[in-house]
N, C-alpha and C. Protein backbone atom coordinates (compact mmCIF):
# COMPACT_ATOMS: atom_id res chain seq x y z
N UNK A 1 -22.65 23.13 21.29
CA UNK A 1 -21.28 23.45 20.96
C UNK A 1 -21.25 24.21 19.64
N UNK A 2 -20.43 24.79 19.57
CA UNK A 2 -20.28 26.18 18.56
C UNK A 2 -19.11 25.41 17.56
N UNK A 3 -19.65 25.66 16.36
CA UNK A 3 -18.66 25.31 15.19
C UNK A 3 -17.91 25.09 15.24
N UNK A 4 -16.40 25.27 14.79
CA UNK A 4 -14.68 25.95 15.43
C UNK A 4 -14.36 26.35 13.38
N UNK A 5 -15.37 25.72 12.37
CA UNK A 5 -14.75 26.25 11.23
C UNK A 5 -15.78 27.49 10.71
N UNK A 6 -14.81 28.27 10.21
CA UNK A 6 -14.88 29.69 9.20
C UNK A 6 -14.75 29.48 8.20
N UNK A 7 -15.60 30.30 6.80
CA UNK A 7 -15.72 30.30 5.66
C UNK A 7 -15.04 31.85 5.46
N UNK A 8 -13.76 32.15 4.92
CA UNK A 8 -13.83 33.36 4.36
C UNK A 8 -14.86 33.56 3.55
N UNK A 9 -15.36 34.98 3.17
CA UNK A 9 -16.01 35.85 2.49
C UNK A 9 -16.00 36.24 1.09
N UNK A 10 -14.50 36.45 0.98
CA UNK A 10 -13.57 36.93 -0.06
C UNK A 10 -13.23 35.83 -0.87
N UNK A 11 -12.26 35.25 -0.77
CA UNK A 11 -11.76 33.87 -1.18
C UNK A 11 -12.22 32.28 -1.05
N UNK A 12 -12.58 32.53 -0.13
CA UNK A 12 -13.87 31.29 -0.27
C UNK A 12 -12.76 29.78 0.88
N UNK A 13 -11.92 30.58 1.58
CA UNK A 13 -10.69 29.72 2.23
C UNK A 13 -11.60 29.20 3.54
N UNK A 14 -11.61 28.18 4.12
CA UNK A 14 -11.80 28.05 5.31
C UNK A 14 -10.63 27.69 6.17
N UNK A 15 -10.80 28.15 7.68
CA UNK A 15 -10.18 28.45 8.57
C UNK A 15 -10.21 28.14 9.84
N UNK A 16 -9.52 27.85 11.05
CA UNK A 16 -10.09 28.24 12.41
C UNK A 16 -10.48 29.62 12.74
N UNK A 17 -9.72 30.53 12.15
CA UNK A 17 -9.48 31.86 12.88
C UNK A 17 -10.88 32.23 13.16
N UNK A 18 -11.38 33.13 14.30
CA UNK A 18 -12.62 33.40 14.43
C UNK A 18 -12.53 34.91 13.87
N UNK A 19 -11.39 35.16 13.74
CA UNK A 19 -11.37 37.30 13.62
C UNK A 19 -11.47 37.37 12.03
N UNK A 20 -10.97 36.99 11.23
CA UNK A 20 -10.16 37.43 10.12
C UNK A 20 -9.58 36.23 9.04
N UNK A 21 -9.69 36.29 7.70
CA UNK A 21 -8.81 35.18 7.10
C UNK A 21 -7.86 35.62 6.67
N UNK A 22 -6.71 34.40 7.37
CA UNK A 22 -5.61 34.34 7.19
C UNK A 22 -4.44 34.60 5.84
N UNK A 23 -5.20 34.31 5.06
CA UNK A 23 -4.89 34.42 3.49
C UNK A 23 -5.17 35.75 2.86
N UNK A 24 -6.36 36.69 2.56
CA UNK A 24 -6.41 37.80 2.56
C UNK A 24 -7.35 38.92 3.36
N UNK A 25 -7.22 37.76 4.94
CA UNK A 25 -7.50 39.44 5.37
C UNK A 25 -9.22 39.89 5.63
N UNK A 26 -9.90 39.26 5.06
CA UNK A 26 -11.26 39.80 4.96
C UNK A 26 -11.86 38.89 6.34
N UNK A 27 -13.28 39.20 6.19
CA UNK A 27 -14.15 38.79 7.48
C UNK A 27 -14.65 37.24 7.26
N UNK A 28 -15.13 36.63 8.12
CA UNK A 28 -15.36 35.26 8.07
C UNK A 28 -16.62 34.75 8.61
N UNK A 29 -17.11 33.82 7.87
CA UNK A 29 -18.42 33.70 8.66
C UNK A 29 -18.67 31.88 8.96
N UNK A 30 -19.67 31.53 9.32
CA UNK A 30 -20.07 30.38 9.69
C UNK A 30 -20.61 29.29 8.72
N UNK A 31 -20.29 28.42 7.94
CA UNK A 31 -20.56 27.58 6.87
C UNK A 31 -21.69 27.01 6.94
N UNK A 32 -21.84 26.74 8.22
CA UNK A 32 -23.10 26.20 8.05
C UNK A 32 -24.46 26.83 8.53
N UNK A 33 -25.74 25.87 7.88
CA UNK A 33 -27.05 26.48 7.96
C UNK A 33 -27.69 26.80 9.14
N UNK A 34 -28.91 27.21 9.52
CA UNK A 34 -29.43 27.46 11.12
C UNK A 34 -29.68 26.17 10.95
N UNK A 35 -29.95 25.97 12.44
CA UNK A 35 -30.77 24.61 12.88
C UNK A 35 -32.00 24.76 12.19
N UNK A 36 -32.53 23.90 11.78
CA UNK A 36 -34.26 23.32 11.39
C UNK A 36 -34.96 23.32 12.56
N UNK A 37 -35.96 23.75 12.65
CA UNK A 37 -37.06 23.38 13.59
C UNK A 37 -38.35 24.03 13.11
N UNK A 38 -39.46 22.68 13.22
CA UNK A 38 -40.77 23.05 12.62
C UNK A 38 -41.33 23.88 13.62
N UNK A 39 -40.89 24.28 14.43
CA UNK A 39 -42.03 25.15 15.27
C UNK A 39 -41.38 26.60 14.98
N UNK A 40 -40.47 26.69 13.96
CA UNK A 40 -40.44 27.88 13.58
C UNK A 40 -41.27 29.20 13.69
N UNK A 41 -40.86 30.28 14.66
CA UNK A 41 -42.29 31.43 15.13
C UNK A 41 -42.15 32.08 13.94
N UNK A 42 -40.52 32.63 13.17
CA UNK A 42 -40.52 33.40 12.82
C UNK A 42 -40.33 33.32 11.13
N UNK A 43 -40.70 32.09 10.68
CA UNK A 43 -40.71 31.78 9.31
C UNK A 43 -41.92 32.66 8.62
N UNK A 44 -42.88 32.95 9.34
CA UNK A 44 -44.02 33.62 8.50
C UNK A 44 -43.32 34.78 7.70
N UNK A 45 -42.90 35.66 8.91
CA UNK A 45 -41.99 36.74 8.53
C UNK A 45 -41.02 36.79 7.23
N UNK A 46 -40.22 35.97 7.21
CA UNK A 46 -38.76 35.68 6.58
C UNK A 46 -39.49 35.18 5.20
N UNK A 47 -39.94 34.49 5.23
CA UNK A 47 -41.06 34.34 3.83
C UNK A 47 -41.45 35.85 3.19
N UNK A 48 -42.11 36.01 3.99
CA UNK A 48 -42.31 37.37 3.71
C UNK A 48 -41.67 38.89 3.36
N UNK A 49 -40.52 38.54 4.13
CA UNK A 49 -39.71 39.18 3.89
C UNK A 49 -38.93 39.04 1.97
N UNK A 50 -38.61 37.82 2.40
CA UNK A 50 -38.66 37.18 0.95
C UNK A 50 -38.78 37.22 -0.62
N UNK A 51 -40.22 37.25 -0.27
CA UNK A 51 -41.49 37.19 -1.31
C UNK A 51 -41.11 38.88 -1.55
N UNK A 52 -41.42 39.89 -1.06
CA UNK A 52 -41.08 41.25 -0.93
C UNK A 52 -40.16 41.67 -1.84
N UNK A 53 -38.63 41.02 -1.30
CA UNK A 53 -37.53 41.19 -2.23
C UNK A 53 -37.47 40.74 -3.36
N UNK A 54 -38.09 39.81 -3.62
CA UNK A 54 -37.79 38.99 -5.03
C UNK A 54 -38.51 39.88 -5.91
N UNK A 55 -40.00 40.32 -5.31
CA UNK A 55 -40.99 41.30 -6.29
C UNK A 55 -40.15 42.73 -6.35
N UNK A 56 -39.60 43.05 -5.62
CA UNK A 56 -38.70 44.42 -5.92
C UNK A 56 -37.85 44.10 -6.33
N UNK A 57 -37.29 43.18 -6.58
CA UNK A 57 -36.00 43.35 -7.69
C UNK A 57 -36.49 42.72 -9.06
N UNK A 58 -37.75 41.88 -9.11
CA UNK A 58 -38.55 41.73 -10.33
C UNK A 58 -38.70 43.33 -11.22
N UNK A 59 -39.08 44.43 -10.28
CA UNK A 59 -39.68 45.22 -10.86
C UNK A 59 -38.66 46.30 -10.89
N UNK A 60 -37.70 46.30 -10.61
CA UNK A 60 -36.01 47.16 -10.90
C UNK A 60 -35.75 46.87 -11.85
């Protein structure tokens, strides 16, 4: 089963609406985290991905 609450973006309001928040308007997303699971395929990646960004914005 799928959520039913929204986190505005903007304002920080939560909501039902799935389109839009009600208050000003901006986009909305899902509050909560992914599911956990240790058999994670694609954590190597996302680490990696990660590690990547943090050293390029170290060196900006």
């Amino acid at each position: 089963m799928k959520g039913l609450l929204r986190k505005c973006v903007k304002c920080g309001e939560y909501t039902l609406r799935q389109d839009k928040c009600p208050y000003c308007g901006s986009p909305v997303r899902c509050p909560h985290p992914a599911k956990f699971s240790p058999e994670d395929r694609y954590g190597k990646y996302r680490r990696m991905l990660k590690k990547a960004l943090l050293e390029e914005l170290k060196g900006a």
